[in-house]
Protein backbone atom coordinates (compact mmCIF):
# COMPACT_ATOMS: atom_id res chain seq x y z
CA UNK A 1 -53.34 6.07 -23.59
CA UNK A 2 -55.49 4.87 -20.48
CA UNK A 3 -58.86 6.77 -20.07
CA UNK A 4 -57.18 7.27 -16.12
CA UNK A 5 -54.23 8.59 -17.62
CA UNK A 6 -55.99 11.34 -19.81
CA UNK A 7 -58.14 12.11 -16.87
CA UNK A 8 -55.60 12.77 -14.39
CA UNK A 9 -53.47 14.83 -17.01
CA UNK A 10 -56.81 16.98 -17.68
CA UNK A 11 -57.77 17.40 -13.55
CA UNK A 12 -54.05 17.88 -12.95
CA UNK A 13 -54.30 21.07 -15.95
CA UNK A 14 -57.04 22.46 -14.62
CA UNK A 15 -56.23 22.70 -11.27
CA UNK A 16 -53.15 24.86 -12.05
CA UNK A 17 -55.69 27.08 -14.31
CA UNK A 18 -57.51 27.44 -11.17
CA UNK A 19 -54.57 28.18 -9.35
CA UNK A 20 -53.45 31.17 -11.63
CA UNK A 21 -57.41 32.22 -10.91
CA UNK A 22 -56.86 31.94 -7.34
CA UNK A 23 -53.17 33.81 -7.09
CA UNK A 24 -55.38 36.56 -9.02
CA UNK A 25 -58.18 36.35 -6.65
CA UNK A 26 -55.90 36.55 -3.76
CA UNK A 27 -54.31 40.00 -5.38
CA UNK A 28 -57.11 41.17 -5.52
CA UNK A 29 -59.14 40.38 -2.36
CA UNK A 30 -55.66 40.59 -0.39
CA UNK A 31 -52.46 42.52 -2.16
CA UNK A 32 -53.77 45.31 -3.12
CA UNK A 33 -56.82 45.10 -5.11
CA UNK A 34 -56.86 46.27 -9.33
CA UNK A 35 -53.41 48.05 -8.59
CA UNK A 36 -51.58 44.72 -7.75
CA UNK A 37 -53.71 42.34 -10.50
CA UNK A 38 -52.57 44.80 -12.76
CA UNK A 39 -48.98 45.17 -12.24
CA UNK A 40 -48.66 41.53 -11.51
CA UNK A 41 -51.46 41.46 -15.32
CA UNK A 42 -48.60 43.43 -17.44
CA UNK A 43 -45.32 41.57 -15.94
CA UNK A 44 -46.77 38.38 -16.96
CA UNK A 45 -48.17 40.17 -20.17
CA UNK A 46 -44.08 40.87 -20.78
CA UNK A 47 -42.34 37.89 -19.55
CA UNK A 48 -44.32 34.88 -20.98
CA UNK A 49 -44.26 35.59 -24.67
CA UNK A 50 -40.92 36.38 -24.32
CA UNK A 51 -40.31 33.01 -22.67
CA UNK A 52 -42.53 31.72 -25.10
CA UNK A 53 -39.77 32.80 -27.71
CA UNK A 54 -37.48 30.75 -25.62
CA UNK A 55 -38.96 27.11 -25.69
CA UNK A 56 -38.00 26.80 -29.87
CA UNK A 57 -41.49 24.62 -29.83
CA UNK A 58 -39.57 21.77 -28.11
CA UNK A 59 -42.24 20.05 -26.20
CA UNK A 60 -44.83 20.01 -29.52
CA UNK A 61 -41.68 18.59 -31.95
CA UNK A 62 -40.39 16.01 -29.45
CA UNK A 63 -44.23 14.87 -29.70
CA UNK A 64 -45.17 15.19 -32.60
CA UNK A 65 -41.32 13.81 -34.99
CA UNK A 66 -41.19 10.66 -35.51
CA UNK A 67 -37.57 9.96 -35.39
CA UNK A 68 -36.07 10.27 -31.59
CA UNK A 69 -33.20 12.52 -31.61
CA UNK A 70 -30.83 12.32 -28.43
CA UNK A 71 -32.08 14.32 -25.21
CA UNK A 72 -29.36 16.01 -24.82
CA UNK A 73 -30.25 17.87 -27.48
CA UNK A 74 -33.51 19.49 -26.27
CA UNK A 75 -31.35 19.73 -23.00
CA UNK A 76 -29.42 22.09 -24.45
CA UNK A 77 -31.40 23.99 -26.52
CA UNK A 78 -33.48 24.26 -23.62
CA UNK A 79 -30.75 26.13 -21.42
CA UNK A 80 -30.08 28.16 -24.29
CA UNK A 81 -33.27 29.30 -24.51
CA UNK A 82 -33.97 30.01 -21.10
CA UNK A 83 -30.53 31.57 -20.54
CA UNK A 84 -30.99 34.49 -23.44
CA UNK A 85 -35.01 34.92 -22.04
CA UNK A 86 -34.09 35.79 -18.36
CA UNK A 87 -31.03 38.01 -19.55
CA UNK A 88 -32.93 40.05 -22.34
CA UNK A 89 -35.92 40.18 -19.76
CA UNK A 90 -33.87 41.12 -16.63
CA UNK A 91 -32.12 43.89 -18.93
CA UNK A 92 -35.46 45.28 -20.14
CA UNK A 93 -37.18 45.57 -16.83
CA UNK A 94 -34.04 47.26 -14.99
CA UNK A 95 -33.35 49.65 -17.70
CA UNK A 96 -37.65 50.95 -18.13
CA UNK A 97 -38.26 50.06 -14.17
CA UNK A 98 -41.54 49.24 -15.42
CA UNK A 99 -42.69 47.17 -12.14
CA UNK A 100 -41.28 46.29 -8.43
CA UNK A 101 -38.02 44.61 -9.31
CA UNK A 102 -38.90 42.18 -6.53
CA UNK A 103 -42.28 41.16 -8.65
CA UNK A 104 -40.42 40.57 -11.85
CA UNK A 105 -37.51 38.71 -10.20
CA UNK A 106 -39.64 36.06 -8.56
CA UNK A 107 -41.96 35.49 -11.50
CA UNK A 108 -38.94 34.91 -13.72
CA UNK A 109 -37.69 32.50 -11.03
CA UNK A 110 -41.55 30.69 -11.52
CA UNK A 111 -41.09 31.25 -15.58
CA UNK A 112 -37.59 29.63 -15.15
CA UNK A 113 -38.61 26.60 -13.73
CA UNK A 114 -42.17 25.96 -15.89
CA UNK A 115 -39.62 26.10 -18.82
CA UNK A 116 -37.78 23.15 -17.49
CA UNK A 117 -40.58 21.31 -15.88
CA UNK A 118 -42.59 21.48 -19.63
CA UNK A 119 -39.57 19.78 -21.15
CA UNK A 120 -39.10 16.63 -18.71
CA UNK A 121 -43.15 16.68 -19.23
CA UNK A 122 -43.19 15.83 -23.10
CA UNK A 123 -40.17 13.42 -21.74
CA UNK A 124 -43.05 11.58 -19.67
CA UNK A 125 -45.63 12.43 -22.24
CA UNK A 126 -44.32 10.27 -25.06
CA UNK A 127 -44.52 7.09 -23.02
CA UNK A 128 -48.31 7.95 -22.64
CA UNK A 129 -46.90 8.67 -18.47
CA UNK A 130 -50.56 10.75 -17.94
CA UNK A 131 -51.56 10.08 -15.01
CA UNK A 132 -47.89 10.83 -13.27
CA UNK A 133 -48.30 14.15 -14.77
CA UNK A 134 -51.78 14.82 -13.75
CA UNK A 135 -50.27 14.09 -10.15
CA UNK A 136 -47.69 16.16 -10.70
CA UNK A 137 -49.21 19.47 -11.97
CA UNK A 138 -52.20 18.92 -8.95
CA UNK A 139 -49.00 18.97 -6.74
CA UNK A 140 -47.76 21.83 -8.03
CA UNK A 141 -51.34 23.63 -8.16
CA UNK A 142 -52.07 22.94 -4.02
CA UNK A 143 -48.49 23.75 -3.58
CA UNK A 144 -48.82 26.99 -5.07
CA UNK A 145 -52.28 28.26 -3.40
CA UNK A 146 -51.11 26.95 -0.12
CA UNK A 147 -47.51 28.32 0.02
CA UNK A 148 -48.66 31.44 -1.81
CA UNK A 149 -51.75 31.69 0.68
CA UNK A 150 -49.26 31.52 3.66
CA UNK A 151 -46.90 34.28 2.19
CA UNK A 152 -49.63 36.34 1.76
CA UNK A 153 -51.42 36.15 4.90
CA UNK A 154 -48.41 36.68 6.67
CA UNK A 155 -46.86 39.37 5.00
CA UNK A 156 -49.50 40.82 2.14
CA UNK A 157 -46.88 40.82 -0.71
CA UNK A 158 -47.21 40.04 -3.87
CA UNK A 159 -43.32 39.43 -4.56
CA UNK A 160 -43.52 36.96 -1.70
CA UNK A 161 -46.20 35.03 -2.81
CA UNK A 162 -44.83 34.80 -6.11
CA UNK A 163 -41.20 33.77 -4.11
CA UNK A 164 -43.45 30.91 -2.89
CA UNK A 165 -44.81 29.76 -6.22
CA UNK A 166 -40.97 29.97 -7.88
CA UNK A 167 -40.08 27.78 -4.74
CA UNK A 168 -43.13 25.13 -4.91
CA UNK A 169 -42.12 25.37 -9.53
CA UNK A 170 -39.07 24.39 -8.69
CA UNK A 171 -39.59 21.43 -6.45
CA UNK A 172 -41.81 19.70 -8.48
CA UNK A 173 -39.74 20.53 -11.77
CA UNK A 174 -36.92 18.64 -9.92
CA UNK A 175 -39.43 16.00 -9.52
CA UNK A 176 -40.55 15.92 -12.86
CA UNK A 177 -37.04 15.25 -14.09
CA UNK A 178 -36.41 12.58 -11.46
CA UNK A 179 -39.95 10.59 -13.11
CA UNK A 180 -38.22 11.40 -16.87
CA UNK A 181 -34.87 9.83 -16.42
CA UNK A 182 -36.77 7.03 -14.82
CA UNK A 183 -37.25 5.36 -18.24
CA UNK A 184 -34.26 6.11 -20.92
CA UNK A 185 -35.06 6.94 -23.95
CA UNK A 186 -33.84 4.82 -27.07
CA UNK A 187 -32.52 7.60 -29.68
CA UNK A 188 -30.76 8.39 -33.39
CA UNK A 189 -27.25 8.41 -32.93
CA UNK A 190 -27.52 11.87 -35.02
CA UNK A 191 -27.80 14.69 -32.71
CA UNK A 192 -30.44 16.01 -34.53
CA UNK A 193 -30.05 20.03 -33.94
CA UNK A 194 -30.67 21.45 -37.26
CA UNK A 195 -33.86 18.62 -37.77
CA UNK A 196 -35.35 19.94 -34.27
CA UNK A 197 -34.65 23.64 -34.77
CA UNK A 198 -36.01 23.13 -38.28
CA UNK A 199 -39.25 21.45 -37.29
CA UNK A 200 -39.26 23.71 -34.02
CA UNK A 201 -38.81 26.89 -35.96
CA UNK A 202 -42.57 27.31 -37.49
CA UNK A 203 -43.70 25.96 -33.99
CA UNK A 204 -41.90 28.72 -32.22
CA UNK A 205 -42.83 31.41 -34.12
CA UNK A 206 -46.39 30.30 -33.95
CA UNK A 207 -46.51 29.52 -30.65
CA UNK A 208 -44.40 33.17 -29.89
CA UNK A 209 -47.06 34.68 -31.64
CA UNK A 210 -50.19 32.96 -29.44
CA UNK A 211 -48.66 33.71 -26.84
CA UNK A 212 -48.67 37.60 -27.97
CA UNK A 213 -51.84 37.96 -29.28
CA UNK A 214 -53.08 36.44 -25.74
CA UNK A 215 -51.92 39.37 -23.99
CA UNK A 216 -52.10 41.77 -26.93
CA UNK A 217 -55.08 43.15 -24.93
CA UNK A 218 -53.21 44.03 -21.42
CA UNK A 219 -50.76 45.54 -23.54
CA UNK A 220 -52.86 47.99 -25.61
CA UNK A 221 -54.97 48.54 -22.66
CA UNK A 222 -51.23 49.31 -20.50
CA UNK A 223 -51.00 52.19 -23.29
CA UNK A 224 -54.19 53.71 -22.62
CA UNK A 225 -55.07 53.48 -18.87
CA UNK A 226 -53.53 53.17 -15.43
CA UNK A 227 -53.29 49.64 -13.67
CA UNK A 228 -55.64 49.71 -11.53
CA UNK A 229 -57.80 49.40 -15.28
CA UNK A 230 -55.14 46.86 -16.41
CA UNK A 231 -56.40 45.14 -13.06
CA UNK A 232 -60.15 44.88 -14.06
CA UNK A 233 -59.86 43.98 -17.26
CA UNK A 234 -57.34 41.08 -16.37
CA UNK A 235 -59.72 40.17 -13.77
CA UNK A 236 -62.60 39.93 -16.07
CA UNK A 237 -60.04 38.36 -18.82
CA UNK A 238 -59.22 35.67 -16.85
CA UNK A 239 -62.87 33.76 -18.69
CA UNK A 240 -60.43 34.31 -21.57
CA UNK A 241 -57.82 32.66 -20.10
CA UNK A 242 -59.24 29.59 -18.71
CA UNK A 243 -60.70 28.46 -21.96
CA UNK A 244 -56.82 28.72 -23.28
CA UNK A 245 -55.80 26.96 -20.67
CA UNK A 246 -59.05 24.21 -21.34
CA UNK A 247 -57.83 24.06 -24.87
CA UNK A 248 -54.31 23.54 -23.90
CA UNK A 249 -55.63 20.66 -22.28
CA UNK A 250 -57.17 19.08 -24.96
CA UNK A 251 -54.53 19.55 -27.00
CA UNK A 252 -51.86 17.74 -24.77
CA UNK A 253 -54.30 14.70 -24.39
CA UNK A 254 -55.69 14.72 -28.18
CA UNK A 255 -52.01 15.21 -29.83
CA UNK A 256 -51.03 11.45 -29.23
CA UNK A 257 -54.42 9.79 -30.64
CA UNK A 258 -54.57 12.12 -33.24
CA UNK A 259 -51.07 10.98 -34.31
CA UNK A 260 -51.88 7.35 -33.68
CA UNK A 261 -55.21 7.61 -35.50
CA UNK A 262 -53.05 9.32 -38.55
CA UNK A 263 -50.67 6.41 -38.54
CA UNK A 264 -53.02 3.62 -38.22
CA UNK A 265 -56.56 5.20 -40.56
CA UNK A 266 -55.04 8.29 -42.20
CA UNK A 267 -55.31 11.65 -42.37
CA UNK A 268 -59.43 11.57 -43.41
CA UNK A 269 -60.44 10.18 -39.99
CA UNK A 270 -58.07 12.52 -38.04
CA UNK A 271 -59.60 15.73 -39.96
CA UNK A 272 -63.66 14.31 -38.77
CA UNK A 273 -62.67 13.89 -35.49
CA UNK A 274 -61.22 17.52 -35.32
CA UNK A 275 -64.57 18.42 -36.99
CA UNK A 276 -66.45 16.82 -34.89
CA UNK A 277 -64.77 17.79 -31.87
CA UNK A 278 -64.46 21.75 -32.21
CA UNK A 279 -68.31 21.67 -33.12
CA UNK A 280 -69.50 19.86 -29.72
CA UNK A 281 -66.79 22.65 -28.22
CA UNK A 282 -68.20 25.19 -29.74
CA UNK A 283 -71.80 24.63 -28.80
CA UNK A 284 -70.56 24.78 -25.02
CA UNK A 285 -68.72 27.57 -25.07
CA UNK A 286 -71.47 29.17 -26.82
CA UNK A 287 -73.78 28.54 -23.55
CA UNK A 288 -70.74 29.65 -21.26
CA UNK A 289 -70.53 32.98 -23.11
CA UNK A 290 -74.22 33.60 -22.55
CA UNK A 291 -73.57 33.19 -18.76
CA UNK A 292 -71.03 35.49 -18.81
CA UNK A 293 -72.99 38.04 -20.70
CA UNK A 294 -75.76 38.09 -18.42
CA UNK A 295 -74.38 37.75 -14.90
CA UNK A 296 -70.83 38.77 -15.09
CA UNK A 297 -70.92 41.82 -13.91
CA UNK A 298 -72.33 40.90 -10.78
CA UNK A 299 -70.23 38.23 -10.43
CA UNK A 300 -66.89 40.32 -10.89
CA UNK A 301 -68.47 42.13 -8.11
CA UNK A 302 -68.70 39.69 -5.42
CA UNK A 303 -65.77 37.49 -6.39
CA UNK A 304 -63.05 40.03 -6.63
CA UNK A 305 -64.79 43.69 -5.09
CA UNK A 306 -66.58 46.26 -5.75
CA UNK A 307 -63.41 48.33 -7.81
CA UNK A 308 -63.83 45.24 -10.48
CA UNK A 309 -67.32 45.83 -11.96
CA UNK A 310 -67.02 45.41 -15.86
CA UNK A 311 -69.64 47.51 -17.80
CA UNK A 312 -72.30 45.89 -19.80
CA UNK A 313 -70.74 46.14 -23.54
CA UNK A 314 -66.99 45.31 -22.85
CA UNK A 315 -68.15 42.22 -21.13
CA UNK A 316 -70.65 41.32 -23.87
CA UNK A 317 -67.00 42.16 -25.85
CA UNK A 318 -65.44 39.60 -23.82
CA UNK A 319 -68.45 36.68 -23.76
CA UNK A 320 -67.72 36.73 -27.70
CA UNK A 321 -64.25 35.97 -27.27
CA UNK A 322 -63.94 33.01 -25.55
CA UNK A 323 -66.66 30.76 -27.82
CA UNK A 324 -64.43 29.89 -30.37
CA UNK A 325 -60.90 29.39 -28.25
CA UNK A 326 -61.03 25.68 -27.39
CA UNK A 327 -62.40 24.64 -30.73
CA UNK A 328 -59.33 26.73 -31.90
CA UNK A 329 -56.93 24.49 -30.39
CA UNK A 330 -58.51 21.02 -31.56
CA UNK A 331 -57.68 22.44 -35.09
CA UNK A 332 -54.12 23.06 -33.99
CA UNK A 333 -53.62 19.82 -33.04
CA UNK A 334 -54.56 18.46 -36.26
CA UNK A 335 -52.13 20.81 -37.97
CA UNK A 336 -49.55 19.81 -35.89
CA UNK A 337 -49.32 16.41 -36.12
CA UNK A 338 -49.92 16.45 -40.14
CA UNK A 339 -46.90 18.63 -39.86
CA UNK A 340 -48.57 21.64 -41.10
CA UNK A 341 -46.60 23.76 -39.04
CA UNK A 342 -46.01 26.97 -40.88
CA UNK A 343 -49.84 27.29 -41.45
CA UNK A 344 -50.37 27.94 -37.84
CA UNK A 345 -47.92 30.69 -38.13
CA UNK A 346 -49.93 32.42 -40.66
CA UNK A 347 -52.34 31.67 -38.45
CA UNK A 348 -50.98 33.86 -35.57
CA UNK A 349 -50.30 36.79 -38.03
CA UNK A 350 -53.65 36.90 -38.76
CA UNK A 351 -55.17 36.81 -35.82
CA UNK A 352 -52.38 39.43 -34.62
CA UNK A 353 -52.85 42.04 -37.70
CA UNK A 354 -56.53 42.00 -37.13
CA UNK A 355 -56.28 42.39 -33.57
CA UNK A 356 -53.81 45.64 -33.39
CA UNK A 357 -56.06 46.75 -36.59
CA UNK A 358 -59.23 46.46 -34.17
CA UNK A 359 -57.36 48.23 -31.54
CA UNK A 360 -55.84 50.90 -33.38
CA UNK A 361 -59.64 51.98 -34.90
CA UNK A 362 -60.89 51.66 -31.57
CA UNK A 363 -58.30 54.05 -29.54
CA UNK A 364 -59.06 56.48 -33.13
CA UNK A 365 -62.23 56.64 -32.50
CA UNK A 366 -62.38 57.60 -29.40
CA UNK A 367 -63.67 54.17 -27.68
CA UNK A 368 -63.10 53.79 -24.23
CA UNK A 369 -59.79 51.69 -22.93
CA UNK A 370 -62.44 48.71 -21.25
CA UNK A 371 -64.10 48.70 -24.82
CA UNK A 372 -61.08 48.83 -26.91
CA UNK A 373 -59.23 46.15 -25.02
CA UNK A 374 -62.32 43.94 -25.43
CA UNK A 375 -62.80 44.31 -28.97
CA UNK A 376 -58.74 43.53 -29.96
CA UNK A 377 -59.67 40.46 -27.54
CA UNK A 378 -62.72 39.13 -29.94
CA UNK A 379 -61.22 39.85 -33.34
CA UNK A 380 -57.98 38.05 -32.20
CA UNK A 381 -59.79 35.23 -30.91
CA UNK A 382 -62.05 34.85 -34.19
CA UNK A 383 -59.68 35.63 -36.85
CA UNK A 384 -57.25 32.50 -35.00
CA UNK A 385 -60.23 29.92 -35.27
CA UNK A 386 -61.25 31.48 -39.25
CA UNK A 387 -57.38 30.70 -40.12
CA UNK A 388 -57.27 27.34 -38.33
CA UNK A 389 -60.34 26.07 -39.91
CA UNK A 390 -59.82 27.26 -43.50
CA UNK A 391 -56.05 25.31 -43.17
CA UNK A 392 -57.21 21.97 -41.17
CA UNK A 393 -59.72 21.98 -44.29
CA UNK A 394 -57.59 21.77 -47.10
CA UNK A 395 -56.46 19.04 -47.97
C-alpha cells in the first residue's frame, strides 16, 4: 500500500464525514432548524442499522478471507440483502407514518446506492486501489454539498436535497463499479456461499449491532422528547459521529497491513501495533474532548443557531464519549483479521446491554431527555473499547 494511496483513501473519508456535517448544518441553518435535523436524525437512526443488517459483513470478509471466492457471489448476496432492507423498511415507515414519506424515500434511494458502491469498494480495496477510492468518495462528498446546496437554496426541502445526494450516490456507485471490473479477479471455482455467509455471519451481527448502539441514543431520546430535541442532540452528536467515521478510516487503511504484518511477523507484532496505536489515539481524543467540554456550547450556538445550545453536563456527557471511539476501532481491526469475529459480537452486546441499562436508570430517575441520551452515549462508547481491549489481549 503506497503512503499516496492511504492518504487519498483517508482525505477522500473524511470529506464525506464532513459532508454528512454539512447536509446537517444546512438543515439546520436552512430546512427548518432542530425540527428538520431531527426528523432527518431518527430516519437515518431507522434505516442504517437496518441496512446495516443487510450488507452480511461482505466488504470486511472479502478483505479479510484468504481464499477468493467468485464475485458473483457477493453480487448476489448483495441484492439480496438490499432487496429485503428497502422492502421491510418501506413497509415499516408506510404502515407507522413516522416521517415525510418523501424524506424516507430519497434517503433509502442514497442507502441503496452506498450499499452497492461499499461492495465494488472492497473490489478496488484488495488490489491496494487507494488512491482511486480516495478520488472517488471526494467526488461523491463535493457532489453531494454542491447538488444538495443547489436543491436547497432553490427550493428549502429537505426531501430534495436528499433526492440530490441519492442522484450524485448513484453516479459515482456506477463509477465505482466501472474502476472494479477494470481488473478481474482470479477466484475458487467453489462458489463459496455457505464459507462467506459463515465468516460474514459474526461480522454482520456485530457490525448490525454497532450500527445500533450508534444511534441507540436518538432512539431513546425519540421516546422521551419531541424532534426539535432529537435535533439538538444530533447536532451536538455529530462530535460522536465524526470520530466513528475517523475510526472507520483507520480501519479501512490499517486492515490490509495488519493482515500483511500477521502473515509475514505473526500475530505478536500485529497485537503492539494495535497497542500502540489506540494509545497515541487515545491521548488525542482525550485533548479533543476537553475542547468540546469547554467551548461547545458556544460553538453549537454560532455554528448551527441559537435553538441548538447544549447545557453544560450533557455536553460534558458527550466530551466523554468520543475519547475512546477511534482507539475502539484499531482493536477491531486486529480482531478481524485474526479472525476473531464472534468476539466483536459480544462486544456489541455489551456495549448495547449497558447502554439501554444506563438509559433505562436514567429516564427512572427522573433525568432529563438531553442528560439521559448523553449518558446511554458514554457507557456505550466505553463498555465497546473495555470489550475490545480485554479480547485483542488474549491471546
Amino acid at each position: 500500500m503506497s503512503r499516496m494511496g492511504g492518504a487519498l483513501l483517508a482525505v477522500g473519508s473524511i470529506s464525506w464525514a464532513v459532508a454528512q456535517w454539512l447536509l446537517v448544518w444546512m438543515f439546520a441553518r436552512f430546512a427548518g432548524g432542530a425540527n428538520a435535523v431531527g426528523e432527518y436524525a431518527l430516519v437515518l437512526s431507522i434505516a442504517t442499522p437496518v441496512f446495516t443488517v443487510a450488507q452480511f459483513g461482505l466488504r470486511t470478509v472479502y478483505l479479510s478471507l484468504r481464499v477468493e471466492y467468485p464475485w458473483r457471489t457477493y453480487l448476489v448476496l448483495r441484492v439480496i440483502g438490499t432487496v429485503a432492507a428497502t422492502v421491510l423498511l418501506v413497509a415499516y415507515f408506510l404502515v407507522t407514518e413516522l416521517a415525510d414519506p418523501a424524506i424516507w424515500s430519497a434517503l433509502l434511494a442514497v442507502k441503496v446506492a452506498d450499499l452497492f458502491f461499499d461492495l465494488w469498494q472492497a473490489r478496488i480495496q484488495r488490489t491496494n486501489r487507494l488512491g482511486a477510492l480516495g478520488v472517488l468518495n471526494i467526488i461523491n462528498s463535493v457532489g453531494t454539498i454542491a447538488l444538495a446546496g443547489v436543491a436547497l437554496a432553490t427550493t428549502g426541502s429537505v426531501a430534495v436535497a436528499l433526492a440530490a445526494s441519492a442522484f450524485v450516490s448513484v453516479a459515482v456507485a456506477l463509477a465505482g463499479r466501472q474502476l472494479a471490473d477494470a481488473r478481474p479477479s482470479t477466484s475458487d471455482d467453489d462458489p463459496g456461499y455457505r464459507e462467506i455467509l459463515r465468516a460474514g455471519a459474526p461480522t454482520t451481527v456485530s457490525e448490525s449491532l454497532a450500527a445500533f448502539a450508534s444511534y441507540l441514543p436518538v432512539l431513546v431520546l425519540s421516546f422521551l422528547a419531541d424532534e426539535a430535541l432529537v435535533g439538538v442532540f444530533a447536532a451536538a452528536a455529530y462530535v460522536l459521529t465524526f470520530a466513528n467515521l475517523v475510526g472507520a478510516i483507520l480501519k479501512n487503511v490499517l486492515i490490509t497491513p495488519f493482515r500483511q504484518t500477521l502473515e509475514g511477523a505473526g500475530v505478536e507484532h500485529v497485537r503492539h501495533r494495535a497497542h500502540r496505536l489506540a494509545f497515541g489515539l487515545g491521548a488525542a481524543s482525550s485533548v479533543a474532548a476537553l475542547a468540546v467540554a469547554l467551548v461547545g456550547g458556544p460553538i453549537l450556538r454560532v455554528i448551527y443557531g441559537p435553538e441548538f445550545e447544549m447545557p453544560e453536563l450533557p455536553l460534558i456527557l458527550l466530551a466523554v464519549a468520543v475519547i475512546p471511539v477511534a482507539s475502539s476501532y484499531v482493536y477491531s481491526t486486529f480482531l478481524n483479521v485474526t479472525h476473531r469475529f464472534s468476539g466483536q459480537a459480544w462486544i456489541w452486546v455489551l456495549a448495547l446491554t449497558i447502554g439501554v441499562a444506563v438509559g433505562a436508570i436514567c429516564a427512572g430517575m427522573g433525568v432529563g431527555p438531553l442528560e439521559t441520551a448523553c449518558a446511554v452515549a458514554l457507557a456505550s462508547s466505553w463498555a465497546r473499547f473495555a470489550g475490545a481491549l480485554l479480547i485483542a489481549c488474549r491471546r
